[in-house]
Protein backbone atom coordinates (compact mmCIF):
# COMPACT_ATOMS: atom_id res chain seq x y z
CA UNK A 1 102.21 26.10 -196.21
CA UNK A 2 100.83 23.36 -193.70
CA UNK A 3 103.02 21.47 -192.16
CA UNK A 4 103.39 17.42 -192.94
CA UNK A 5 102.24 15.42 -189.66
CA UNK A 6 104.63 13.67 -187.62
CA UNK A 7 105.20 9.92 -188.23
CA UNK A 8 104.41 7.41 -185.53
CA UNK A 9 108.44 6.83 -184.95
CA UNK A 10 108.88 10.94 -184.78
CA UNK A 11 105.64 11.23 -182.34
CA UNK A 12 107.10 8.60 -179.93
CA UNK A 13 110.56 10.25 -180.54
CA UNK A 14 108.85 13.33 -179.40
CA UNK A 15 106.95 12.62 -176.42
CA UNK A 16 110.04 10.45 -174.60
CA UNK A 17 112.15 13.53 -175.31
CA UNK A 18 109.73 15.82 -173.14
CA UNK A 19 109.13 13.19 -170.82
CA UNK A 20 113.21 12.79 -170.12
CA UNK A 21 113.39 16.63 -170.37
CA UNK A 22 110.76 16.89 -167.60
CA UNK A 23 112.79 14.17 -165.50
CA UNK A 24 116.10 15.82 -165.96
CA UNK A 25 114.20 18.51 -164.02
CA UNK A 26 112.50 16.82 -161.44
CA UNK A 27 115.39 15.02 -160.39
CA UNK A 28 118.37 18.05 -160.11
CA UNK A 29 115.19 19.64 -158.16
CA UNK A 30 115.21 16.50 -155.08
CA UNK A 31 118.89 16.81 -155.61
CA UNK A 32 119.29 20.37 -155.07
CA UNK A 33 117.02 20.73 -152.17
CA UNK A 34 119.05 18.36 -150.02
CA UNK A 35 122.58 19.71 -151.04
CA UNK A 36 121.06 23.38 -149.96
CA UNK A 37 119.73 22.14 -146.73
CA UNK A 38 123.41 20.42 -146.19
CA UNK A 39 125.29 22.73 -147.31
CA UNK A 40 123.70 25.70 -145.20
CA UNK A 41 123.55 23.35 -142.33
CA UNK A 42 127.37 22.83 -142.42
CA UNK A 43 127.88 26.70 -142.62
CA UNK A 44 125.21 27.15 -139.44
CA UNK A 45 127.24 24.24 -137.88
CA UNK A 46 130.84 26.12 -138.63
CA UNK A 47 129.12 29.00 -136.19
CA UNK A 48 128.13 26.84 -133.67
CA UNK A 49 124.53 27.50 -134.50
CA UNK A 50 123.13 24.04 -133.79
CA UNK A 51 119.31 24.94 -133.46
CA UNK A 52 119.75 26.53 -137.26
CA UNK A 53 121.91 23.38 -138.60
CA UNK A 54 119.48 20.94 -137.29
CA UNK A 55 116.55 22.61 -138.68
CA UNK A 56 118.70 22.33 -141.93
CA UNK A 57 119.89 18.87 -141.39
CA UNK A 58 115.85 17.86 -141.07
CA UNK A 59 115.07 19.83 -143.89
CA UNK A 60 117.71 17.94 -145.92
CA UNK A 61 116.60 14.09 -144.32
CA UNK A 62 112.69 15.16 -145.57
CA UNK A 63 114.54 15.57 -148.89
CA UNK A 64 116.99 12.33 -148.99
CA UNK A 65 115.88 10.00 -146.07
CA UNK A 66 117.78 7.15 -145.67
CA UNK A 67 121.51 9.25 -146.17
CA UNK A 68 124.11 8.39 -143.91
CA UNK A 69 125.64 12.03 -144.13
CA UNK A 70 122.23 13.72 -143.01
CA UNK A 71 121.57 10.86 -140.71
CA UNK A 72 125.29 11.58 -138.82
CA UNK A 73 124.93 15.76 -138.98
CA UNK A 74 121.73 15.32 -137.60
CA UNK A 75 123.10 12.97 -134.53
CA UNK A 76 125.71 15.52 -133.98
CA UNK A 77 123.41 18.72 -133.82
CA UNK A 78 121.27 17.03 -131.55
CA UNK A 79 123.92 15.87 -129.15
CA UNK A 80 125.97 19.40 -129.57
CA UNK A 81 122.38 20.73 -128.15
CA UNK A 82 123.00 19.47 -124.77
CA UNK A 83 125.05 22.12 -124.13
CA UNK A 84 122.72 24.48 -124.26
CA UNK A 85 119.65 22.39 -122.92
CA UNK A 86 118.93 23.35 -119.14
CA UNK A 87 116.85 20.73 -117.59
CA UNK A 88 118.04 16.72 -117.51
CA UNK A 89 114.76 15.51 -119.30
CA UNK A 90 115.34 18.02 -122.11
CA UNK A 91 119.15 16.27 -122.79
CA UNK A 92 117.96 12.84 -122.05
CA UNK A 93 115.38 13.23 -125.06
CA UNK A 94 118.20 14.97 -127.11
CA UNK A 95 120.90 12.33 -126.44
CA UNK A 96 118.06 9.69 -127.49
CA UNK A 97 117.17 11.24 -130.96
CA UNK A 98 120.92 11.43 -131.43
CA UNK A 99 121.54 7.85 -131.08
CA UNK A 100 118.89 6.74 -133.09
CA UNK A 101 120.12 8.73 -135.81
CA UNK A 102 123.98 7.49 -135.29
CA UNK A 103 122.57 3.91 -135.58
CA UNK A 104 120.97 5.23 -138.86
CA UNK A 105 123.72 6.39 -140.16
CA UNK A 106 125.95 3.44 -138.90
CA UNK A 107 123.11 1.12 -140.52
CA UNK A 108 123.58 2.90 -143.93
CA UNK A 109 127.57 3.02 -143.84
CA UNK A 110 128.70 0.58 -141.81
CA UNK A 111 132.36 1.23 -142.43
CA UNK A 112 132.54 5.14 -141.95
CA UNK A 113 134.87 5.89 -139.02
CA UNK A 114 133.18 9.43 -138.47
CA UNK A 115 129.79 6.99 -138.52
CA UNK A 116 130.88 4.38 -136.03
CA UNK A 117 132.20 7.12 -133.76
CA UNK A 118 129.67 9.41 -134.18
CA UNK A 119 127.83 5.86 -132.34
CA UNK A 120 130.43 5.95 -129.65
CA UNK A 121 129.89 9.63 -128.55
CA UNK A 122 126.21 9.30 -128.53
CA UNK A 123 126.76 6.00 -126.16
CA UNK A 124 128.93 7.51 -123.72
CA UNK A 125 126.38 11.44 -123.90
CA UNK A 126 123.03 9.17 -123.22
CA UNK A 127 125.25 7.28 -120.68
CA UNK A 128 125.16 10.17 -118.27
CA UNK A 129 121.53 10.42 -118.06
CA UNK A 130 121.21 6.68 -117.54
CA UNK A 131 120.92 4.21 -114.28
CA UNK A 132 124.30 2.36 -113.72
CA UNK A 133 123.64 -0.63 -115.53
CA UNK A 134 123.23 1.05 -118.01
CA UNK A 135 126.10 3.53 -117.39
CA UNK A 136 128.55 0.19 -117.23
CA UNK A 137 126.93 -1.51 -120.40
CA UNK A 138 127.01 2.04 -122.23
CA UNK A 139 131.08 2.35 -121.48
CA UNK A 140 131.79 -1.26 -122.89
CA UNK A 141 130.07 -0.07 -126.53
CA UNK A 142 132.27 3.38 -126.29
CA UNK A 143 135.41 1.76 -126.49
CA UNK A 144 134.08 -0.83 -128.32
CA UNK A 145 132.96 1.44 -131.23
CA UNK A 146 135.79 4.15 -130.69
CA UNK A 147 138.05 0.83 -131.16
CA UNK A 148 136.30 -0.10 -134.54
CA UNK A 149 136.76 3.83 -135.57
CA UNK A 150 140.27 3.71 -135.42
CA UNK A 151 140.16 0.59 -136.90
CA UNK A 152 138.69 1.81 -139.57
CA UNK A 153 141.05 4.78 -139.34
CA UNK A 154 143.84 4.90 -137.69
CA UNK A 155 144.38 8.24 -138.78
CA UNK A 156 141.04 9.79 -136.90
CA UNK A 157 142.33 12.32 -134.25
CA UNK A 158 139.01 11.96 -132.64
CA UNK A 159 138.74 8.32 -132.11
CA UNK A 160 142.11 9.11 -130.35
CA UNK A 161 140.34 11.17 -128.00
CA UNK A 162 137.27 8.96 -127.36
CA UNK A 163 139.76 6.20 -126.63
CA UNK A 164 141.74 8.55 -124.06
CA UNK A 165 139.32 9.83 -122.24
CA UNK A 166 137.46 6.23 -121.44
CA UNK A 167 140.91 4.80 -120.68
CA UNK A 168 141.60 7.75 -118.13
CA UNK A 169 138.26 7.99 -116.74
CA UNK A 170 137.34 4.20 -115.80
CA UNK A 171 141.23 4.02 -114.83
CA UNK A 172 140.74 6.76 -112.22
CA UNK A 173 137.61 4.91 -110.39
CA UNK A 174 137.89 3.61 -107.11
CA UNK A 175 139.28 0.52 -106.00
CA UNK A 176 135.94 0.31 -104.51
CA UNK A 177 134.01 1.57 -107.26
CA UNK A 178 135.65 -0.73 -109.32
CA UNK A 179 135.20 -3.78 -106.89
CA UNK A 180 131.09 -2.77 -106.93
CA UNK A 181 130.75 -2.66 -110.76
CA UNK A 182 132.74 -6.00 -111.07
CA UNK A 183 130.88 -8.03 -108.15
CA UNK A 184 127.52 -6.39 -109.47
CA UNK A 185 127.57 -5.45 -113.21
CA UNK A 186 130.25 -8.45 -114.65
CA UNK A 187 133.05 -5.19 -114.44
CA UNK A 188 134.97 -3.12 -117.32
CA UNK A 189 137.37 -3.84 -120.00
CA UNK A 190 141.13 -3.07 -118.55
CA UNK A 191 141.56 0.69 -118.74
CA UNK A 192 145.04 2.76 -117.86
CA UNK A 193 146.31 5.91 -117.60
CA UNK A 194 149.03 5.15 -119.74
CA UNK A 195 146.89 4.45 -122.65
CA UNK A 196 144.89 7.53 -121.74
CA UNK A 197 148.23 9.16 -122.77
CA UNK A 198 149.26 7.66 -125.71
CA UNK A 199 145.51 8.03 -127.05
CA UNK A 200 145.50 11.60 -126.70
CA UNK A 201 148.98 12.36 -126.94
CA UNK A 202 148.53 10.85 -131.08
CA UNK A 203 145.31 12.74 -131.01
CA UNK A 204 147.02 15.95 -130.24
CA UNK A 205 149.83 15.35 -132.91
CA UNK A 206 147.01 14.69 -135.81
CA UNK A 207 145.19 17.89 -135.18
CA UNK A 208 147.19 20.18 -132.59
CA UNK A 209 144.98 23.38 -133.33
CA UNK A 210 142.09 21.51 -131.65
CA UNK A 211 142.00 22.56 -127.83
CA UNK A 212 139.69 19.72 -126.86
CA UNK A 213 142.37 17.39 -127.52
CA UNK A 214 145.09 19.33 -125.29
CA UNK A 215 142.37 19.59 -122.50
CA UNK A 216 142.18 16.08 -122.40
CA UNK A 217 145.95 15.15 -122.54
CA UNK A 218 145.93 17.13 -119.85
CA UNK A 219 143.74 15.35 -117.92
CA UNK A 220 145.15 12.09 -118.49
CA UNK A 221 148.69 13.44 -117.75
CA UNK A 222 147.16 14.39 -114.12
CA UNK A 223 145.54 11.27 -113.57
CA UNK A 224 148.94 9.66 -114.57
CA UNK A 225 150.62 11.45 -111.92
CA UNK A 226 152.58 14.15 -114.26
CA UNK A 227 151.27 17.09 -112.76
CA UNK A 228 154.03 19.72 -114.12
CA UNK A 229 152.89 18.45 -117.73
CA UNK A 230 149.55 18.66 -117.04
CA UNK A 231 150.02 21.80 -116.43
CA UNK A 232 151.85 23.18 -119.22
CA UNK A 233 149.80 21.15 -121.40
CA UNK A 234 146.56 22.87 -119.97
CA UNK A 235 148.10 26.31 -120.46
CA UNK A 236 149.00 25.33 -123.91
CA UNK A 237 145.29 24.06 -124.46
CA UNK A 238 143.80 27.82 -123.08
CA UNK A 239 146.28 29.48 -125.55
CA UNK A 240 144.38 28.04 -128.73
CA UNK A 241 141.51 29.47 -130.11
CA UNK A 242 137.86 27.92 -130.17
CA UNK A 243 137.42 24.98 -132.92
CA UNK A 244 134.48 23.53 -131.92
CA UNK A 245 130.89 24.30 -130.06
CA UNK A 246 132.44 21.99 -127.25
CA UNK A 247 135.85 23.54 -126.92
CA UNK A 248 134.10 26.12 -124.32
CA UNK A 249 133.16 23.35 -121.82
CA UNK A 250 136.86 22.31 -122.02
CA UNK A 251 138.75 25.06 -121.65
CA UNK A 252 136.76 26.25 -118.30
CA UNK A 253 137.11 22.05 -117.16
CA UNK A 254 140.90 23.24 -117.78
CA UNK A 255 140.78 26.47 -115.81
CA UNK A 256 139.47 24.97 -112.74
CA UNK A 257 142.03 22.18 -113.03
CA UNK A 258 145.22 24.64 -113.38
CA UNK A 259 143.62 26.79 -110.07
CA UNK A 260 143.76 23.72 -108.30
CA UNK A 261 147.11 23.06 -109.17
């Protein structure tokens, strides 16, 4: 028996069904690409495997540009690199990508603490490759962004630490030092040791498996004059396993400070 033809209303019925059908496809496909790229990147960044999670991380930005997520994971595998990079030029260019793409990211979410201190950390890593004016104005936008962080959560153990470390390090310059950067460069914002403390002291207390944090605490205890807790606190930081691709570079900064003590 032939069949009766379709009406205009069931033809046009018809086609928009395939064509939504077909776009129900398509788009789970974009999708899907980018949370495979992400989601294998995060697993090659739990092993410390930066060069894989970055090629990942790229993979998932040709996907989704313009995502703050991909945009941040790919700032952090590029600056994580460093540590493995040999020559200065070879960081320098690394520490460059990775604060383009934490000004992405901070561009695209504005009010994401891991965002704005993803910013910071990329500041103060290209700050270290940098002449001194630039080192000076590079160490005003740390604490500045590390501030806004914890601003935007006061909760972040890793703002914390950002904050610590800057107050310790520009507290322990030079009189002299100090006096040169002020006459020369306009000077820093007021840093002490005893904010170095508290900083890292809060950090250690919101995420105490995390030896970075101890390592640091120690370091602003010493630079605070409290040598004996330094010291317990580095032995305490040695005693914890390995978090993090940097934790490596703390614990031997640690070692060499308990053999000198």
């Amino acid at each position: 028996m032939a069949r009766e033809p379709l009406s205009f209303p069931q033809t046009v019925i018809l086609r928009l069904t395939v064509f939504f059908v077909a776009l129900a496809g398509l788009v789970p496909s974009w999708a899907t690409t980018a949370d495979a790229h992400i989601r294998d990147g995060l697993a090659a960044e739990s092993r410390f495997d930066s060069r894989a999670a970055l090629d990942h991380f790229r993979s998932a930005d040709a996907a989704r540009p313009d995502d703050a997520l991909i945009q941040q994971k790919l700032a952090r595998q590029l600056s994580d690199l460093t540590i493995e990079a040999a020559e200065v030029e070879e960081k320098k260019r690394l520490c460059t990508e990775a604060l383009a793409r934490a000004r992405r990211a901070v561009e695209l979410q504005p009010d994401n603490a891991v965002n704005v201190l993803s910013l910071a950390i990329c500041y103060g890593k290209l700050g270290l490759y940098s002449d001194t004016r630039t080192k000076i104005e590079y160490s005003r936008l740390v604490k500045d962004h590390a501030e806004r962080a914890l601003a935007l959560n006061p909760a972040y153990d890793y703002a914390h630490h950002v904050l610590g470390r800057w107050h310790y390090e520009v507290a322990s310059l030079g009189a002299a030092t100090r006096f040169f950067v002020r006459l020369i460069y306009g000077g820093l914002p007021p840093a002490s040791t005893a904010e170095a403390v508290r900083h890292l002291r809060r950090a250690v207390e919101l995420a105490p498996q995390l030896p970075a944090h101890s390592v640091e605490l120690g370091f602003a205890l010493l630079a605070d004059g409290q040598r004996d807790l330094a010291r317990d606190t580095f032995t305490q930081a040695l005693a914890l396993p390995k978090q993090e691709k940097y934790d490596d570079e703390a614990r031997r900064r640690a070692r060499e400070a308990l053999a000198k003590l």
